[in-house]
N, C-alpha and C. Protein backbone atom coordinates (compact mmCIF):
# COMPACT_ATOMS: atom_id res chain seq x y z
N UNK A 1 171.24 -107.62 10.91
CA UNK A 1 169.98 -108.26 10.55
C UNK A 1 169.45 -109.13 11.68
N UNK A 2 167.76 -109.06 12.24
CA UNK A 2 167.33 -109.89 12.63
C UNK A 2 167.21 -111.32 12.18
N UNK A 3 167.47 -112.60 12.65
CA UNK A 3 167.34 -113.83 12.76
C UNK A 3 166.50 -114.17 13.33
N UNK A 4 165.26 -114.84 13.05
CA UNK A 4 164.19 -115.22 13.49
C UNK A 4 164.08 -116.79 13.30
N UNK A 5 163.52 -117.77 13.97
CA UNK A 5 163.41 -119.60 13.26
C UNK A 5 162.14 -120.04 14.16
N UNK A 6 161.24 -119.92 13.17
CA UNK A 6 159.80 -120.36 13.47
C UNK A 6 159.38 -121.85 13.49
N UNK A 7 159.07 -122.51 14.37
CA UNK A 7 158.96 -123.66 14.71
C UNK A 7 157.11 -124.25 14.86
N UNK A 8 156.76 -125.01 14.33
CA UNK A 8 155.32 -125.28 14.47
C UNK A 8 155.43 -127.06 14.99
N UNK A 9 154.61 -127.33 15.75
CA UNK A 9 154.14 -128.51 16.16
C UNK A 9 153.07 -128.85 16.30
N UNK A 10 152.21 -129.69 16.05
CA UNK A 10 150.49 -130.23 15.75
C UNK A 10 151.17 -131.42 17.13
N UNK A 11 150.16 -130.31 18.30
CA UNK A 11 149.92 -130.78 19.40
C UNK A 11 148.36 -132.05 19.58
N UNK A 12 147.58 -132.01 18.65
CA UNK A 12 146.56 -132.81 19.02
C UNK A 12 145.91 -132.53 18.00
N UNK A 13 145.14 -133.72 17.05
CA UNK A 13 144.06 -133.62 16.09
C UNK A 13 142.45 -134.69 16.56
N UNK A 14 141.45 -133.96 15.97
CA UNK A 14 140.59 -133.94 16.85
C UNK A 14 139.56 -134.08 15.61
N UNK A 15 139.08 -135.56 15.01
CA UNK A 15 138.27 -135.33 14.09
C UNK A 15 138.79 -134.58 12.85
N UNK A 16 138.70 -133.90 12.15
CA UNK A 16 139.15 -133.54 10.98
C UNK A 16 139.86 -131.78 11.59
N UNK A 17 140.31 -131.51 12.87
CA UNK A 17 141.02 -130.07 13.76
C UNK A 17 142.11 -130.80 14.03
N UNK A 18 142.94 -129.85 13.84
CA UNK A 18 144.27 -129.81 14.17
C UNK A 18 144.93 -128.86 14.99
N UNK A 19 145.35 -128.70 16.57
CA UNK A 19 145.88 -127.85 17.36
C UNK A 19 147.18 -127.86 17.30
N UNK A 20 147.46 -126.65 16.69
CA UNK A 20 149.23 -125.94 16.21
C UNK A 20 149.75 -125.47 17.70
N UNK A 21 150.75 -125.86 17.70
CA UNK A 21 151.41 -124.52 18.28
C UNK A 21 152.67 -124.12 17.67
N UNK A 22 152.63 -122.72 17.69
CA UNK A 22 153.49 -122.05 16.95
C UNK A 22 154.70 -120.88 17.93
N UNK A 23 156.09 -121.27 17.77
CA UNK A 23 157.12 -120.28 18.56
C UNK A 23 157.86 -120.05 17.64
N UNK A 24 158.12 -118.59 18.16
CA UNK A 24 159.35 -118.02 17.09
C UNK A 24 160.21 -117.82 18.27
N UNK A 25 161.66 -117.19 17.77
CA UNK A 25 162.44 -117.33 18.45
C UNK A 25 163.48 -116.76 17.85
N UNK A 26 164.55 -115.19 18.55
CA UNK A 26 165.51 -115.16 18.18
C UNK A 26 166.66 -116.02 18.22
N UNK A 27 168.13 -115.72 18.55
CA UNK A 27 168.90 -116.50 18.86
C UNK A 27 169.27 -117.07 20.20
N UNK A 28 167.91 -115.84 21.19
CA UNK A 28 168.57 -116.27 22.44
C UNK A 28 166.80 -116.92 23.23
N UNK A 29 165.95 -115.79 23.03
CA UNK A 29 164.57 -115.79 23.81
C UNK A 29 163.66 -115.80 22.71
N UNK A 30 162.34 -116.43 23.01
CA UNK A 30 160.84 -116.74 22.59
C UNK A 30 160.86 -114.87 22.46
N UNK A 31 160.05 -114.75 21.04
CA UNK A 31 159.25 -113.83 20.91
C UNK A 31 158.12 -113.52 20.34
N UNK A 32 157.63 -114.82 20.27
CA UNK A 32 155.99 -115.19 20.31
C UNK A 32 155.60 -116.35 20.35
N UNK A 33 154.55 -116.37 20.66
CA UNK A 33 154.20 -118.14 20.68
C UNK A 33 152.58 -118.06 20.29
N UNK A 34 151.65 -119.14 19.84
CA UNK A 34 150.62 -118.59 19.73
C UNK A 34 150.01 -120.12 19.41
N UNK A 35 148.96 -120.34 19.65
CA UNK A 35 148.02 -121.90 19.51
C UNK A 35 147.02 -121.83 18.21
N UNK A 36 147.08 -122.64 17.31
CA UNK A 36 145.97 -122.09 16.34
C UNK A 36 145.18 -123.66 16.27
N UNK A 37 144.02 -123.70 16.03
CA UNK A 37 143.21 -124.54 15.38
C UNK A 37 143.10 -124.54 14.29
N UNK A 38 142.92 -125.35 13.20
CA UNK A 38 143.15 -125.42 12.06
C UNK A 38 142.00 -126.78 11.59
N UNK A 39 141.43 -126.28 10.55
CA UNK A 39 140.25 -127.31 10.45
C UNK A 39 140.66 -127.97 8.71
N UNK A 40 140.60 -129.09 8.38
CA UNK A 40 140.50 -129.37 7.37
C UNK A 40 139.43 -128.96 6.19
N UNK A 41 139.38 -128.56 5.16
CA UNK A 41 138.04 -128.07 4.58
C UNK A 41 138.05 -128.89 2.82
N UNK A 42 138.98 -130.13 3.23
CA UNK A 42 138.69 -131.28 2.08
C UNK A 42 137.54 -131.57 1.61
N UNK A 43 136.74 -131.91 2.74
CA UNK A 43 135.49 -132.34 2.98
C UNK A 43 134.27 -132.21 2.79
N UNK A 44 134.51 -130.30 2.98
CA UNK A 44 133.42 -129.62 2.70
C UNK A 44 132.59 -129.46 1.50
N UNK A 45 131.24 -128.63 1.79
CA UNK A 45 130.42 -128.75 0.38
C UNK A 45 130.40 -127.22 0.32
């Protein structure tokens, strides 16, 4: 079986945005990584 352990960190928030970054990772090497923005939508109408 593959083992995978996905890790997220909120690199910077920006007004009601939030910049993710996201790595996965087997047991040895990165096998993806990826930046997301993420907006709050509490707020909205």
């Amino acid at each position: 079986p593959i083992t995978w352990l996905a890790k997220a960190e909120i690199v910077r928030r920006r007004g009601n945005k939030f910049f993710i970054w996201v790595i996965i990772r087997d047991k040895i090497k990165e096998v993806f990584r990826a930046k997301f923005i993420m907006e709050s939508v509490e707020n909205r109408v």
